[in-house]
PDB file of N, CA and C in Angstrom:
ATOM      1  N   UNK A   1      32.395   7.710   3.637  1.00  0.00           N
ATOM      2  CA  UNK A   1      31.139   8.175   3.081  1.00  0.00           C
ATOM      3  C   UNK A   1      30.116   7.028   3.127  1.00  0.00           C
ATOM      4  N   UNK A   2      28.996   7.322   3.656  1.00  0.00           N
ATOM      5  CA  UNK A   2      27.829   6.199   3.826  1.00  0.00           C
ATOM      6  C   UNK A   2      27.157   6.130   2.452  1.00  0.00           C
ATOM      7  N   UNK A   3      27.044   5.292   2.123  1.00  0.00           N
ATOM      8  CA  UNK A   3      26.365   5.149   0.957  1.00  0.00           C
ATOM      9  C   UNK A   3      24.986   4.448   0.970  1.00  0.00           C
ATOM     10  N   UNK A   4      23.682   4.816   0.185  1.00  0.00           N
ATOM     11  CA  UNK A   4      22.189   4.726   0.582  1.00  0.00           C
ATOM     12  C   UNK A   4      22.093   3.162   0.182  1.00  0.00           C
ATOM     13  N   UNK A   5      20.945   2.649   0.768  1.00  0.00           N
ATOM     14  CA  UNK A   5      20.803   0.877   0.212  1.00  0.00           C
ATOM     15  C   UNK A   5      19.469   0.993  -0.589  1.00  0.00           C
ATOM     16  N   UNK A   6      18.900   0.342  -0.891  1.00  0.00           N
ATOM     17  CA  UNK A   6      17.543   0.143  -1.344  1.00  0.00           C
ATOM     18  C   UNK A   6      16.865  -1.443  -0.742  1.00  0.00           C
ATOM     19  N   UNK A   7      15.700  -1.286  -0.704  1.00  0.00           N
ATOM     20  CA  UNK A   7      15.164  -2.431  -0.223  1.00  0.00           C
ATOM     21  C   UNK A   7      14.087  -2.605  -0.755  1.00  0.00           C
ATOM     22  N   UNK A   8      13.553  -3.602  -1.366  1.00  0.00           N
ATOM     23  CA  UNK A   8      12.450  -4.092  -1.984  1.00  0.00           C
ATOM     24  C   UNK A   8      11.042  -5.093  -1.063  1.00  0.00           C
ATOM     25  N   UNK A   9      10.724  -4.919  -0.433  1.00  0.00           N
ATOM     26  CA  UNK A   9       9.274  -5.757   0.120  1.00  0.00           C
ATOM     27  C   UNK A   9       7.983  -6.032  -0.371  1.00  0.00           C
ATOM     28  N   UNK A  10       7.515  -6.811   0.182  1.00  0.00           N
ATOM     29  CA  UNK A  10       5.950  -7.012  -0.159  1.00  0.00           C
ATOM     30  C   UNK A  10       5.385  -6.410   1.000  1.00  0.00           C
ATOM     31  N   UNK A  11       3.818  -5.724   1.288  1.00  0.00           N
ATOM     32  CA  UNK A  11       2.899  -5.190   2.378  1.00  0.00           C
ATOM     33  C   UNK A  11       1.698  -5.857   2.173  1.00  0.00           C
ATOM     34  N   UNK A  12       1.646  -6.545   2.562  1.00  0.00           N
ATOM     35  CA  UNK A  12       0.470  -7.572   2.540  1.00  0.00           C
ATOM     36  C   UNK A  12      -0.871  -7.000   3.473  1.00  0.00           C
ATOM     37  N   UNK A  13      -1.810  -6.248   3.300  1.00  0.00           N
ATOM     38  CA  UNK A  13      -2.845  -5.572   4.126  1.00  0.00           C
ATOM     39  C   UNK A  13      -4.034  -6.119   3.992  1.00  0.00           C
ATOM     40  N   UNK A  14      -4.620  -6.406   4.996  1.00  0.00           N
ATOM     41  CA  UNK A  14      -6.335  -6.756   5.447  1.00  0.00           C
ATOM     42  C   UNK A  14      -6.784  -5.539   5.679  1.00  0.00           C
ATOM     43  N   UNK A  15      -7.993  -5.509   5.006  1.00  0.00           N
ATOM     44  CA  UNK A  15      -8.871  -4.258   4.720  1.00  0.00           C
ATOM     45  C   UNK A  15      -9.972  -4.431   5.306  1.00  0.00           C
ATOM     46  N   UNK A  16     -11.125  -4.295   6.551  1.00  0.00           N
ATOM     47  CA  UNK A  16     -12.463  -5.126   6.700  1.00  0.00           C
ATOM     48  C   UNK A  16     -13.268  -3.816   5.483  1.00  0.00           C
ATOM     49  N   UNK A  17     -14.641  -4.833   5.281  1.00  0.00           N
ATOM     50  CA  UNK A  17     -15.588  -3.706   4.606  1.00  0.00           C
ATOM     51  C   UNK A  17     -15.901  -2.395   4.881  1.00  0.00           C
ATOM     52  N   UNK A  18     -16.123  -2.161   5.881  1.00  0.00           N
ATOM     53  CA  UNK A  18     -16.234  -1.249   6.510  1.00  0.00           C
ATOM     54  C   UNK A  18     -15.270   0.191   6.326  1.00  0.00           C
ATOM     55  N   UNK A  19     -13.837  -0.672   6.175  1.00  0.00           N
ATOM     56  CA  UNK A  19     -13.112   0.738   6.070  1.00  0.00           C
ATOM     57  C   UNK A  19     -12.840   1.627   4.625  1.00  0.00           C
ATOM     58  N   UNK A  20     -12.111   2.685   4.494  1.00  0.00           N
ATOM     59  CA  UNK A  20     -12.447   3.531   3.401  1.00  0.00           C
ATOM     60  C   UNK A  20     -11.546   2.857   2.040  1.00  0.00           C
ATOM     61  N   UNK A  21     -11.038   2.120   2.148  1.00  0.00           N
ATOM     62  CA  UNK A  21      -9.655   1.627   0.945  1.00  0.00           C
ATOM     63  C   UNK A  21     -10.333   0.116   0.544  1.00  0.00           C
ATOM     64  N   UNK A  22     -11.146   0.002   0.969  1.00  0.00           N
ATOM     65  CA  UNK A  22     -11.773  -1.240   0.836  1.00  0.00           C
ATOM     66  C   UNK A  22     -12.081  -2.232  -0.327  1.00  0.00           C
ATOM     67  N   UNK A  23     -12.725  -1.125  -1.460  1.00  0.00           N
ATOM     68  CA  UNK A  23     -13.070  -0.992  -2.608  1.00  0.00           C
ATOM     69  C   UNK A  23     -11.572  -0.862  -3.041  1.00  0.00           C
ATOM     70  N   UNK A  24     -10.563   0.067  -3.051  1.00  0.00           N
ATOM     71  CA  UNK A  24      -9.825   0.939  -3.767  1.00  0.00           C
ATOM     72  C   UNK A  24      -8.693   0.400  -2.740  1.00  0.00           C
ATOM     73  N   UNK A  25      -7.898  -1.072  -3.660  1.00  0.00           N
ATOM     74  CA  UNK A  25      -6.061  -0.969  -3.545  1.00  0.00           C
ATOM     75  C   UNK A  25      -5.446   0.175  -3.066  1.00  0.00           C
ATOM     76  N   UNK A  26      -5.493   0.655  -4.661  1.00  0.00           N
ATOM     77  CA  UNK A  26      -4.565   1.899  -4.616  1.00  0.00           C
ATOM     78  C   UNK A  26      -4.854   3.428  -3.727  1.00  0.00           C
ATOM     79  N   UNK A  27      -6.000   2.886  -3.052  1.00  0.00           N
ATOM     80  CA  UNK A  27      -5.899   4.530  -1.981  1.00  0.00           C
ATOM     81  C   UNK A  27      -5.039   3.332  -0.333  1.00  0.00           C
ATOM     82  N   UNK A  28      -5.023   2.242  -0.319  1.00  0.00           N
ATOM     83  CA  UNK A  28      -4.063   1.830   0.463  1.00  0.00           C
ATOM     84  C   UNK A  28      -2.859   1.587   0.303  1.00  0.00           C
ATOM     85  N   UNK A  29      -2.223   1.811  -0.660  1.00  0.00           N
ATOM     86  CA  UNK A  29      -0.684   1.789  -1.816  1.00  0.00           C
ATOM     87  C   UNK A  29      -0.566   2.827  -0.975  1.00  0.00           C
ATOM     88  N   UNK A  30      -1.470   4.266  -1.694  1.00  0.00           N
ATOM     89  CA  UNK A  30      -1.349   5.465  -1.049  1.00  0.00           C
ATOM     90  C   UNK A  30      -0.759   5.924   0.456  1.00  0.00           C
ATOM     91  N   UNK A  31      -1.866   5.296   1.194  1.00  0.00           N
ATOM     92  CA  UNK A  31      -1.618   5.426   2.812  1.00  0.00           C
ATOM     93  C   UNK A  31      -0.728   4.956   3.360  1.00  0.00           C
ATOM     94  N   UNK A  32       0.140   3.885   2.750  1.00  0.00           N
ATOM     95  CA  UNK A  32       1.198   3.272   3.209  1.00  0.00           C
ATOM     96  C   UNK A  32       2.725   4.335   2.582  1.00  0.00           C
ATOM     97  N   UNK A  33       2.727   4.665   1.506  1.00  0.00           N
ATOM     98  CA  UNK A  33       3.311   5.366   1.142  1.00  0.00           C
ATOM     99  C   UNK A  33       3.335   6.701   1.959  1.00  0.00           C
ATOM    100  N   UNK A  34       2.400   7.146   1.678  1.00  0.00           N
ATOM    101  CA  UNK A  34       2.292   8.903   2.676  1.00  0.00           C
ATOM    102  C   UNK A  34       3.212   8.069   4.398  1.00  0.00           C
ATOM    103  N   UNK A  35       2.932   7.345   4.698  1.00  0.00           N
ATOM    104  CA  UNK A  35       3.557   6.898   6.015  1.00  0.00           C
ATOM    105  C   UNK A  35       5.006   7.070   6.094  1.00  0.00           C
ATOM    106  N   UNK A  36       5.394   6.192   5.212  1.00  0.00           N
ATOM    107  CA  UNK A  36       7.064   5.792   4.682  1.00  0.00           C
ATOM    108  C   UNK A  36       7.582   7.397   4.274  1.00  0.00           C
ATOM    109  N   UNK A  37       6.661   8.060   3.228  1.00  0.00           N
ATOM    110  CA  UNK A  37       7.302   9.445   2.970  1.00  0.00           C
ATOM    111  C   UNK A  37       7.041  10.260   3.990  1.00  0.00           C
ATOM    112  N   UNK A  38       5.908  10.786   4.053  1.00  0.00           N
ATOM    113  CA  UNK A  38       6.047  12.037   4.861  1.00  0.00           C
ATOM    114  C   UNK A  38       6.424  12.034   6.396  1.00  0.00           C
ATOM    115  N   UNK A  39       6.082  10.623   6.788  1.00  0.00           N
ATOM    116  CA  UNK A  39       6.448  10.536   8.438  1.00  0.00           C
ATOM    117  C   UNK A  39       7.798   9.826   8.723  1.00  0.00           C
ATOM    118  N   UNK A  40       8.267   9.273   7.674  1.00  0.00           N
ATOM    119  CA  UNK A  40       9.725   8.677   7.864  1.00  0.00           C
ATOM    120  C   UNK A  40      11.051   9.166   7.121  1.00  0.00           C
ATOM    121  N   UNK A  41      10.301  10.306   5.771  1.00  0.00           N
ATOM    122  CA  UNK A  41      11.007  10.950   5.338  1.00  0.00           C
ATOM    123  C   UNK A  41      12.034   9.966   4.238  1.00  0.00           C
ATOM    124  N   UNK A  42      10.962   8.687   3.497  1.00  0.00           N
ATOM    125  CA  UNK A  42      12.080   7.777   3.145  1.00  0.00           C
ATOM    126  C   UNK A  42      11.616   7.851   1.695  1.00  0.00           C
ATOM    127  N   UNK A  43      12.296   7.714   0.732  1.00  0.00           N
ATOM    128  CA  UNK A  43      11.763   7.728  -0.667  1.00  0.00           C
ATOM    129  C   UNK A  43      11.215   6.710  -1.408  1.00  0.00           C
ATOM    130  N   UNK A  44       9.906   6.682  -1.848  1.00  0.00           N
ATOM    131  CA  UNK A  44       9.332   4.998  -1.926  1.00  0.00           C
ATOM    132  C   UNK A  44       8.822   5.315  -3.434  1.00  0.00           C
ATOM    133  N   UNK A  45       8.452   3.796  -4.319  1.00  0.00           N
ATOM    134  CA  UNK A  45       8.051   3.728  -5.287  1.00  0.00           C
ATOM    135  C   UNK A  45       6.631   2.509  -5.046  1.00  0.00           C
ATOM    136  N   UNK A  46       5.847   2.498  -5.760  1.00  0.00           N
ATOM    137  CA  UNK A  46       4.833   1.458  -5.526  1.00  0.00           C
ATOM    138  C   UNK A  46       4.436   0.927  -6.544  1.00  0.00           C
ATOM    139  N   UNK A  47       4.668  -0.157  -7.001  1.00  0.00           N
ATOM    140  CA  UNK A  47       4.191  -0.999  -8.367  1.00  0.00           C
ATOM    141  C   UNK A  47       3.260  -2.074  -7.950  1.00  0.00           C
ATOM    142  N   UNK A  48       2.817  -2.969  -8.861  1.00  0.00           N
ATOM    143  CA  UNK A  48       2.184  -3.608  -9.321  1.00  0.00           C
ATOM    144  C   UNK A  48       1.400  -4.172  -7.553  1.00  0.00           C
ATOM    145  N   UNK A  49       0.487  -2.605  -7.670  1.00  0.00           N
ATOM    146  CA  UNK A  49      -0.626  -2.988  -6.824  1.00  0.00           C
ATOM    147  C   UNK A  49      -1.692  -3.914  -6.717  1.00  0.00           C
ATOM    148  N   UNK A  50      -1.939  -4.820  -6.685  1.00  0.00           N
ATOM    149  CA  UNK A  50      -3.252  -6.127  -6.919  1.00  0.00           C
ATOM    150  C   UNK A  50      -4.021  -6.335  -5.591  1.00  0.00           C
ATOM    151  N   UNK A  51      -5.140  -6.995  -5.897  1.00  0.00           N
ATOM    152  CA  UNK A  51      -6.223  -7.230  -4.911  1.00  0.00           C
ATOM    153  C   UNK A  51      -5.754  -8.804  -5.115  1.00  0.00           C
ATOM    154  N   UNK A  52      -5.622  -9.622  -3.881  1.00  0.00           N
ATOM    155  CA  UNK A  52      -5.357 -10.972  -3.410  1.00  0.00           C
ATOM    156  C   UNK A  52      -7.059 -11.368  -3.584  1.00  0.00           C
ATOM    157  N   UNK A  53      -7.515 -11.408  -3.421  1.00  0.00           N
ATOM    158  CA  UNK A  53      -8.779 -11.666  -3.673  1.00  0.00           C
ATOM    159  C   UNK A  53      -9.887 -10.616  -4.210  1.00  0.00           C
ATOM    160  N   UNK A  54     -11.082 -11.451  -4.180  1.00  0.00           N
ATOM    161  CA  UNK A  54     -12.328 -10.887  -5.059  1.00  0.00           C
ATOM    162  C   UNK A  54     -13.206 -10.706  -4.714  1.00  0.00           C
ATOM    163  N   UNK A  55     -13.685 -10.724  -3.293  1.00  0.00           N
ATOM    164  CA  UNK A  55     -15.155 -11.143  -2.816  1.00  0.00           C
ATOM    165  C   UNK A  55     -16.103 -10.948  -4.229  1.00  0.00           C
ATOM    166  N   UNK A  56     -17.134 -11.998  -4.353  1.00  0.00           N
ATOM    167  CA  UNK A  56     -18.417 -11.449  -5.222  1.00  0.00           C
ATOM    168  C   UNK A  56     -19.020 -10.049  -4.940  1.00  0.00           C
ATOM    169  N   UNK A  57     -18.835  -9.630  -3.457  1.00  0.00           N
ATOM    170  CA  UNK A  57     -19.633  -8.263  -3.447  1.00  0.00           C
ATOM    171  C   UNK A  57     -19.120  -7.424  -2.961  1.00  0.00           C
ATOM    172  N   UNK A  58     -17.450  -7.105  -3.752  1.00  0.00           N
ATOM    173  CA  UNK A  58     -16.109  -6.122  -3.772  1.00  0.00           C
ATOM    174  C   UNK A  58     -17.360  -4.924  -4.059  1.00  0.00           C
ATOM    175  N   UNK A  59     -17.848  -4.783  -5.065  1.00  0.00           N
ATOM    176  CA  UNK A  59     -18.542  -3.620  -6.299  1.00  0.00           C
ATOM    177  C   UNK A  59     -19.641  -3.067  -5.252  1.00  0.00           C
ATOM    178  N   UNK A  60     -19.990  -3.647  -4.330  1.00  0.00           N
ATOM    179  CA  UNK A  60     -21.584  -3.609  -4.134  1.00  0.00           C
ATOM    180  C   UNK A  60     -21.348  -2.241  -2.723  1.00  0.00           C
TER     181      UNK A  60
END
């Protein structure tokens, strides 16, 4: 009997301004997830989403 593993990583993503997740971590948490689930069919959890940086004109 095969038994399931689990695996834990980091996804480290560059966002330019321009694109739609830019502003918003968590709609790229999202997109990476929908990938892993619906196209790989694999069961994922996503925690402690953070922005690595700040630009001054993240908001703007």
């Amino acid at each position: 009997m095969t038994v399931s593993r689990t695996f834990r990583f980091a996804l480290i993503v560059t966002v330019a301004p321009d694109q739609r997740g830019y502003h918003d971590p968590e709609w790229i948490a999202d997109a990476a997830w929908g990938s892993l689930t619906n196209e790989y069919g694999y069961e994922c959890i996503i925690e402690a989403i953070e922005a690595l940086d700040s630009p001054a004109d993240s908001r703007t």
